[in-house]
N, C-alpha and C. Protein backbone atom coordinates (compact mmCIF):
# COMPACT_ATOMS: atom_id res chain seq x y z
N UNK A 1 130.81 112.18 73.10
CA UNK A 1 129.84 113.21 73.40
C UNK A 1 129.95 114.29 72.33
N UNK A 2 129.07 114.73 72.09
CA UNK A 2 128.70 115.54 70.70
C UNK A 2 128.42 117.30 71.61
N UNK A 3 130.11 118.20 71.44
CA UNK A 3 129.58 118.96 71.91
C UNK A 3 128.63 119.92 71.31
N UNK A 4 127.94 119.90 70.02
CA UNK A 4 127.10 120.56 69.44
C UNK A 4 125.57 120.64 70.48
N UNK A 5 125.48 119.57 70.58
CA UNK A 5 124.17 119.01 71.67
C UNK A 5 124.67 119.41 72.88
N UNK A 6 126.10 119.52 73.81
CA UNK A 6 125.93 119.85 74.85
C UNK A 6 125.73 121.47 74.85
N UNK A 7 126.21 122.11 73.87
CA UNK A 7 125.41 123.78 74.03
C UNK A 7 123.94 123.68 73.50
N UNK A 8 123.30 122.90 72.83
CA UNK A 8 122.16 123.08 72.47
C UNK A 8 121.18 122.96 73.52
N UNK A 9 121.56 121.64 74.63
CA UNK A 9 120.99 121.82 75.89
C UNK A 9 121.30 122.88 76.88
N UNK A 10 122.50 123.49 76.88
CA UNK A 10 122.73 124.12 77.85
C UNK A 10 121.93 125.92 77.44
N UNK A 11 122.11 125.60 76.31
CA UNK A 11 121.08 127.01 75.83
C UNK A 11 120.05 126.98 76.22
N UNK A 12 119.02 125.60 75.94
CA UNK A 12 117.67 125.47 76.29
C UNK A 12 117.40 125.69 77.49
N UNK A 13 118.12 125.68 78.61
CA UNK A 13 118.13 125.26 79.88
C UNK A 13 118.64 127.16 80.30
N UNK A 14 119.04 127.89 79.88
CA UNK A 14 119.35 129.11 79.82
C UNK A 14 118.00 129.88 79.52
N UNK A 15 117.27 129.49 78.77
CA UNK A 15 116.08 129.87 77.97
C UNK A 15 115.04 130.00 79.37
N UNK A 16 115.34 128.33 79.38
CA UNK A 16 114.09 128.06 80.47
C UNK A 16 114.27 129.13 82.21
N UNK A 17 115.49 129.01 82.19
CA UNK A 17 116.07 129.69 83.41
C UNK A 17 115.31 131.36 83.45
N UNK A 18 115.73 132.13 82.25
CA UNK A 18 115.20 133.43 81.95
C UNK A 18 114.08 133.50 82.25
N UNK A 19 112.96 132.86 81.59
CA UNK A 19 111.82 132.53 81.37
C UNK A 19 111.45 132.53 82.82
N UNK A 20 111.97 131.64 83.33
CA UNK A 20 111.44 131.06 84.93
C UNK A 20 111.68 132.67 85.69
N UNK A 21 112.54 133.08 85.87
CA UNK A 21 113.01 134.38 86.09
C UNK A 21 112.05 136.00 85.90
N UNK A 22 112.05 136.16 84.59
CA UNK A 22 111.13 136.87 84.65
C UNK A 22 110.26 136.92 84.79
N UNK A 23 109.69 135.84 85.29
CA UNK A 23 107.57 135.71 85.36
C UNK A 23 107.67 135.62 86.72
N UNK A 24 108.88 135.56 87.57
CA UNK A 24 108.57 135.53 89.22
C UNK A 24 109.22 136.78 89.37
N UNK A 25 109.80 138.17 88.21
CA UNK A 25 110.41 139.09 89.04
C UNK A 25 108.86 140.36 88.65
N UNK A 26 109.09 140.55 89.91
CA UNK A 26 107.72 141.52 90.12
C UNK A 26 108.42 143.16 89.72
N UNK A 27 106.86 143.42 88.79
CA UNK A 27 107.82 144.81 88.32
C UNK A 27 108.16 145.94 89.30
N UNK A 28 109.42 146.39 88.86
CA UNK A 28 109.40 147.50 89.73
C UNK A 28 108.74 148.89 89.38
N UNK A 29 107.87 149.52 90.52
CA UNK A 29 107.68 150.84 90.28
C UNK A 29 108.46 151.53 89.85
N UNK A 30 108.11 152.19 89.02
CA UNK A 30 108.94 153.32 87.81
C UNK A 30 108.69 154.71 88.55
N UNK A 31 110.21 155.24 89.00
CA UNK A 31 110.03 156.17 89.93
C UNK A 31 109.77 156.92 88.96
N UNK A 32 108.99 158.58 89.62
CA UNK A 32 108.54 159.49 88.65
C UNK A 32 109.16 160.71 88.77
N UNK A 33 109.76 161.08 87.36
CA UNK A 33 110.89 162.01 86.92
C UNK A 33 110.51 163.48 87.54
N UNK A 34 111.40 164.42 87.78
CA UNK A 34 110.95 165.62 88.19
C UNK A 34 110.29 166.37 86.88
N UNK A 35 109.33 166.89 87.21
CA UNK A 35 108.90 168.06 85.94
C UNK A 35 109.71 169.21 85.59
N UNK A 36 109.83 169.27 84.23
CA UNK A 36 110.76 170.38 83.59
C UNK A 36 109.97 171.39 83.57
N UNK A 37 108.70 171.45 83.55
CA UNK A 37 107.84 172.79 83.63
C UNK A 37 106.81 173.05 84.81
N UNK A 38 106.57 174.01 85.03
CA UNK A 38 105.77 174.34 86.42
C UNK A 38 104.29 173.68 86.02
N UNK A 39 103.97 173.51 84.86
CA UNK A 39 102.54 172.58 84.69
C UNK A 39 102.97 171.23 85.02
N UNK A 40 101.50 170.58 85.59
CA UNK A 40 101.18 169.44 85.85
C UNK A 40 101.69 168.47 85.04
N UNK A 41 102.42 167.68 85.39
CA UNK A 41 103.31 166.43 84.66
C UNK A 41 102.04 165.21 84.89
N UNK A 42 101.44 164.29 84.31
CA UNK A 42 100.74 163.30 84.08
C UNK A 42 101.60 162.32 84.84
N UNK A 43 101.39 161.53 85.58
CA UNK A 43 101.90 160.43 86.33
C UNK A 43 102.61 159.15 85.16
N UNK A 44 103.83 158.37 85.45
CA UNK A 44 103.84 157.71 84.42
C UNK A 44 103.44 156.29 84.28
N UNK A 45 103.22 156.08 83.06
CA UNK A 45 101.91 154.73 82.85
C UNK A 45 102.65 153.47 83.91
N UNK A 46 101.29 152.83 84.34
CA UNK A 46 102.48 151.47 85.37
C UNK A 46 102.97 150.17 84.43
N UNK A 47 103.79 149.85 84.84
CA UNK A 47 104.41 149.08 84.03
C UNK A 47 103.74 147.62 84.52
N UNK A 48 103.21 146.72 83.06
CA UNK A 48 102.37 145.99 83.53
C UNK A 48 102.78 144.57 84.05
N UNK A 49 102.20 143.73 84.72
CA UNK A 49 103.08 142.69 85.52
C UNK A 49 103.51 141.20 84.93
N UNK A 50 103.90 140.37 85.09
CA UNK A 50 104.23 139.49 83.97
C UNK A 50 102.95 138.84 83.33
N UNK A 51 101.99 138.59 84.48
CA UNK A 51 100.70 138.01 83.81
C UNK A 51 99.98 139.09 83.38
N UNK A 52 100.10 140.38 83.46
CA UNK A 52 99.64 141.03 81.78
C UNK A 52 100.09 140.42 80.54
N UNK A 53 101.52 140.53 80.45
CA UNK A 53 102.05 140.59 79.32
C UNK A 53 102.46 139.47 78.96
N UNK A 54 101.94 138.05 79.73
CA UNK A 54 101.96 136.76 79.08
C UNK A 54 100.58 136.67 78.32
N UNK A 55 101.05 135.94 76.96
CA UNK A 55 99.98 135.17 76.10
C UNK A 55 98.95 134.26 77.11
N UNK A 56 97.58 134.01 76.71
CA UNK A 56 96.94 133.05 77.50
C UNK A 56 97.64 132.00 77.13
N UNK A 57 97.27 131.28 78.37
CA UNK A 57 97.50 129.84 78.65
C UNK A 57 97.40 128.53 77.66
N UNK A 58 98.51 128.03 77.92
CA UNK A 58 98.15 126.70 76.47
C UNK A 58 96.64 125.81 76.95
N UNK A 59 96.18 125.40 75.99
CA UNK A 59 94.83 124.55 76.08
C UNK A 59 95.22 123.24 76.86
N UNK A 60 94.27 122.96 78.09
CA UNK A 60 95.06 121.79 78.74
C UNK A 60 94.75 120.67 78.11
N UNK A 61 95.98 120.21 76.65
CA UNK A 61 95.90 119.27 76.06
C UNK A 61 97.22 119.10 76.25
N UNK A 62 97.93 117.51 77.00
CA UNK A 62 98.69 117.49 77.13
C UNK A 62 99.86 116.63 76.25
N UNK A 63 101.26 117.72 75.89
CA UNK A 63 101.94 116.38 75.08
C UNK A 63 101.60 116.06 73.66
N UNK A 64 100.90 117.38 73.40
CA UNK A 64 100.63 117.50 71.69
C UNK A 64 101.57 118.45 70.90
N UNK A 65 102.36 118.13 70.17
CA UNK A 65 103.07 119.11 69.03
C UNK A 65 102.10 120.46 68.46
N UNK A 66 102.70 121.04 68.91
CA UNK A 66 102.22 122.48 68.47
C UNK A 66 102.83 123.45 67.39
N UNK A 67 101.56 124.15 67.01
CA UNK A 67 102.59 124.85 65.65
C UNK A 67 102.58 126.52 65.89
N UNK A 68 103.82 126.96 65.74
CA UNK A 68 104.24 128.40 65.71
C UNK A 68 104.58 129.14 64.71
N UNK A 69 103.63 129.40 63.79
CA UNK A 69 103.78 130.65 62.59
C UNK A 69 104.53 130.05 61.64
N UNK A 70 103.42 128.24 61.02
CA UNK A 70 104.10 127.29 60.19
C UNK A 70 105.23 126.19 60.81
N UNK A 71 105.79 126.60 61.73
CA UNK A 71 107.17 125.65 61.85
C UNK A 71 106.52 124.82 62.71
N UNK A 72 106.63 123.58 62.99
CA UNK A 72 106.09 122.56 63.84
C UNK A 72 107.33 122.61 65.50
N UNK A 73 106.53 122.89 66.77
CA UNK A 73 106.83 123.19 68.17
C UNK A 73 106.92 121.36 67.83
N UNK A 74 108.52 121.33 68.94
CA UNK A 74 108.21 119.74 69.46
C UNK A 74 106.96 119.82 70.55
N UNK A 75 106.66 118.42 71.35
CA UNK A 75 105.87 118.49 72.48
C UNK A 75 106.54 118.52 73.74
N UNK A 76 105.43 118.97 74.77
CA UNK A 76 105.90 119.59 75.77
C UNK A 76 104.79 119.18 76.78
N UNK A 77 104.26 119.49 77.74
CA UNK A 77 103.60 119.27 78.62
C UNK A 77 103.04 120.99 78.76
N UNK A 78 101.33 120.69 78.72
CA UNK A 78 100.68 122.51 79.13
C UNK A 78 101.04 122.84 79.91
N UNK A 79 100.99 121.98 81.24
CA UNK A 79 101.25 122.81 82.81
C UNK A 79 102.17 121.90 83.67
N UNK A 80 102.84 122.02 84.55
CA UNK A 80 103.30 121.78 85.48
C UNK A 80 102.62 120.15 86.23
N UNK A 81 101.40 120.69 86.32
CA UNK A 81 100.53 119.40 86.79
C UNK A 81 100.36 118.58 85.61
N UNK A 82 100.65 118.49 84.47
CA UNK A 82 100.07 117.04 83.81
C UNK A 82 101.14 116.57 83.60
N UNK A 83 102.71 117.30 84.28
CA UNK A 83 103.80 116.47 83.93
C UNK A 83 103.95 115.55 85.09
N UNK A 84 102.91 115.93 85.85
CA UNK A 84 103.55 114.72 87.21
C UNK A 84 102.83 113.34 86.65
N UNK A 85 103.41 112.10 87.91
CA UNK A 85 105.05 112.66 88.40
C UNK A 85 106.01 112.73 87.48
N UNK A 86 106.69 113.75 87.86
CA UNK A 86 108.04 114.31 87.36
C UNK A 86 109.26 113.18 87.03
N UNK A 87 109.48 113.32 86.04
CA UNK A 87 110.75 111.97 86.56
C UNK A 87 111.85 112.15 87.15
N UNK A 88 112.96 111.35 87.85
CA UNK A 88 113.82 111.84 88.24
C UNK A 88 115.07 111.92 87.31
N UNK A 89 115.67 113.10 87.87
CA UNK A 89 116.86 113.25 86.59
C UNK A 89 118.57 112.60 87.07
N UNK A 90 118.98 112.60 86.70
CA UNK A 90 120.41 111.91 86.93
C UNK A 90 121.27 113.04 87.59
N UNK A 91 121.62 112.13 88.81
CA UNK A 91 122.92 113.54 89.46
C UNK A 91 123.66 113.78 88.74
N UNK A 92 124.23 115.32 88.81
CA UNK A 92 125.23 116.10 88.69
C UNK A 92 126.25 115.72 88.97
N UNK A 93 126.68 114.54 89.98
CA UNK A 93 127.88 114.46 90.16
C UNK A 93 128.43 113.04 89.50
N UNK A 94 127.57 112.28 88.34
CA UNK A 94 127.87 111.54 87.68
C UNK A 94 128.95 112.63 86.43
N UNK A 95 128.90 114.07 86.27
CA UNK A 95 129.18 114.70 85.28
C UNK A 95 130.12 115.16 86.18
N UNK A 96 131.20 115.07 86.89
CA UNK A 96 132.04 115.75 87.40
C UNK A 96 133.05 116.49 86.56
N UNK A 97 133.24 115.29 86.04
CA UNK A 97 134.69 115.86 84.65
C UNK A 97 133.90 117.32 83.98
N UNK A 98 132.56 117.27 83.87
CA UNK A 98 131.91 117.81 82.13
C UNK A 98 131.45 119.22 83.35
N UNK A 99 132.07 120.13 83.97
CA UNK A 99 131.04 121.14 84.43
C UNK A 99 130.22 121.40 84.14
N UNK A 100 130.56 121.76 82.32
CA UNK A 100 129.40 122.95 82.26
C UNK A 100 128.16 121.77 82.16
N UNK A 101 128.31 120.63 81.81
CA UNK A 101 127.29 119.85 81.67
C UNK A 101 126.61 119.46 83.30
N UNK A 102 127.89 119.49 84.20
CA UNK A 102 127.44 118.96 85.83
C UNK A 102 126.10 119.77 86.07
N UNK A 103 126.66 121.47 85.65
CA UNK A 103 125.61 122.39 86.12
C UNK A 103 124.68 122.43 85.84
N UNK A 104 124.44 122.19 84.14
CA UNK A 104 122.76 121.51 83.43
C UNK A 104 121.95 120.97 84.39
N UNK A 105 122.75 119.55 84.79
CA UNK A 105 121.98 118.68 85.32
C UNK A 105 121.18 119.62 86.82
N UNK A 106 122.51 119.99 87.54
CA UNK A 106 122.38 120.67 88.29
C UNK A 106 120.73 121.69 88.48
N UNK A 107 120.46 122.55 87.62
CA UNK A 107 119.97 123.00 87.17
C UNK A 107 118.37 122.36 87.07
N UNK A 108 118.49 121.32 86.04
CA UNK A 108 117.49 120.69 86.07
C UNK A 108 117.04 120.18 86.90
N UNK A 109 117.55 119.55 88.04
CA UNK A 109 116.93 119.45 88.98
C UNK A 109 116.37 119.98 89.88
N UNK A 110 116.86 121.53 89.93
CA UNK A 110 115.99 122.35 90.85
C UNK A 110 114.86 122.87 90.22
N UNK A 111 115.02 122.79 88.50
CA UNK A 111 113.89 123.65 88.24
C UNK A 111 112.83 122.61 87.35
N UNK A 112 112.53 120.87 87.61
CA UNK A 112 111.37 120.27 87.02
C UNK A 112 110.73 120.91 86.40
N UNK A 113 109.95 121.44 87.49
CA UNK A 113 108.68 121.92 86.66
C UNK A 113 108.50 122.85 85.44
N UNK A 114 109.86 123.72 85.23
CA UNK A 114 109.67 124.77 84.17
C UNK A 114 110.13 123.74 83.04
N UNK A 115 111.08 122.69 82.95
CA UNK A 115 111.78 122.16 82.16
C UNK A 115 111.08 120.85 81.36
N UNK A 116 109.77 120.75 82.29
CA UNK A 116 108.74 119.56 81.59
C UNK A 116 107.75 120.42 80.64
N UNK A 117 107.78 122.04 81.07
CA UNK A 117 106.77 122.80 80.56
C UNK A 117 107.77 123.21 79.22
N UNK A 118 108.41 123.05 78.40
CA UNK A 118 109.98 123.54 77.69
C UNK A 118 109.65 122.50 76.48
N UNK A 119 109.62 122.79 75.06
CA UNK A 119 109.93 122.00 74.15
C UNK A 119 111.18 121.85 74.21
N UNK A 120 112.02 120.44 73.48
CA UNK A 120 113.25 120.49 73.22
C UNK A 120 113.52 120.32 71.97
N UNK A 121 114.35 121.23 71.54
CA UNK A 121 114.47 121.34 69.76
C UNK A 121 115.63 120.52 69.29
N UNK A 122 116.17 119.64 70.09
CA UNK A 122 116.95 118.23 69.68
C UNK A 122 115.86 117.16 68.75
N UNK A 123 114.56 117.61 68.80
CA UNK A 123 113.63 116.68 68.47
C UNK A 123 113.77 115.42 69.04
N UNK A 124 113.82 115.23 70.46
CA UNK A 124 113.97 113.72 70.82
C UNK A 124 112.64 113.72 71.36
N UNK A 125 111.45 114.07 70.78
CA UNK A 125 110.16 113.70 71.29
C UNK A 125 109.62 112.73 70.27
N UNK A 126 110.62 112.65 68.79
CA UNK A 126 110.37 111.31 68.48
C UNK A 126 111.13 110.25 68.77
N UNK A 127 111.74 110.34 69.77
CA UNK A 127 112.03 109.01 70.88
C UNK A 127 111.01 108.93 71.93
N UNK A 128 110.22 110.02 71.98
CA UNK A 128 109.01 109.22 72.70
C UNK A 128 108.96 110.59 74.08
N UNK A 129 110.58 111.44 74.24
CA UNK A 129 110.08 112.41 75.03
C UNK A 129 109.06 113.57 74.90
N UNK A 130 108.84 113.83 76.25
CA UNK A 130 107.38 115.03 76.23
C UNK A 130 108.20 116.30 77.16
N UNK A 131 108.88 117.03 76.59
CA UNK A 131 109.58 118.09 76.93
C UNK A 131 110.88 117.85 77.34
N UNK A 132 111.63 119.27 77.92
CA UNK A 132 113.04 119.11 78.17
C UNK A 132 113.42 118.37 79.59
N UNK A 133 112.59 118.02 80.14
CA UNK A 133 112.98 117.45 81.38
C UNK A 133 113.19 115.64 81.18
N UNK A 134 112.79 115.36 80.33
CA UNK A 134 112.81 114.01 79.58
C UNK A 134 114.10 114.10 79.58
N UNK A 135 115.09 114.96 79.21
CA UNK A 135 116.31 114.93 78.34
C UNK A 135 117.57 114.36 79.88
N UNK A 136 116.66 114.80 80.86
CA UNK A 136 117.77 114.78 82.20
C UNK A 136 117.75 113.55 82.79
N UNK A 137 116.64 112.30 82.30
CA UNK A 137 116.39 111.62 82.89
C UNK A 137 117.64 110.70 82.52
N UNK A 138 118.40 110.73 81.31
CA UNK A 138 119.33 109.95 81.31
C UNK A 138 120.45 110.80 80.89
N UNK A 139 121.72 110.26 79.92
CA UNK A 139 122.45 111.23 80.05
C UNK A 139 122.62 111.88 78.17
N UNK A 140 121.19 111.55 77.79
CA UNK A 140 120.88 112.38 77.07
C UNK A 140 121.27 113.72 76.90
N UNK A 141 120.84 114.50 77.97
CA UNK A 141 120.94 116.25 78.04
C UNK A 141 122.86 116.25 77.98
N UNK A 142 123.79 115.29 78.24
CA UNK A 142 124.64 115.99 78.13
C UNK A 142 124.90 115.75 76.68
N UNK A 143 124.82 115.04 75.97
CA UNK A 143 124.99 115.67 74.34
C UNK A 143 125.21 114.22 74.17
């Protein structure tokens, strides 16, 4: 096992985790500071919600290499729905010895859907995978 590849997945899978994370944490109201002067303080701007401040949506073309400012994106799947069905990924408890790798798996299995939506920069989409959830189906993802 090549542990270079088992942090390279376990990063990706960190990535995806964040990602997944902040687009379901709803912003919080920004309480408003006391005024230092007896004039009217302006209310402060609202802080905008994740689907403000996400880019639009990829074009539903699914499983095409995409390019980011010259560098070639592996492929990935646009949405959630054109990765079904999902494949299934290999238990966690085949990785008992490998934790940090058990927990990957771990991981991947609760979160499919963000992890089919995920390029993987191992480039194993020229083995034929279409995102990072490909990587769990065997024991690829552990390195």
């Amino acid at each position: 096992m090549r542990p270079k590849m088992v942090i390279l997945v376990v990063l990706g899978l960190a990535v995806a985790v964040a990602i997944t994370v902040g687009i379901r944490k709803e912003a919080a109201p920004v309480p408003a500071a006391p005024p230092a002067r007896a004039e009217a303080v302006p209310p402060p701007a609202a802080v905008p919600s994740a689907e403000e401040t996400l880019p639009p949506a990829a074009p539903a073309v699914d499983a095409v290499p995409r390019k980011t400012q010259g560098a070639p994106v592996p492929a990935y799947h646009a949405s959630a729905a054109a990765a079904r069905p999902l494949p299934a990924t290999l238990s966690p408890e085949l990785f008992a010895a490998l934790p940090v790798v058990a927990r990957a798996y771990r991981i991947a299995k609760r979160i499919p859907d963000v992890l089919a939506q995920q390029p993987c920069y191992c480039r194993c989409d020229r083995m034929g995978h279409v995102g990072l959830l490909d990587c769990y189906r065997s024991d690829h993802g552990a390195g």
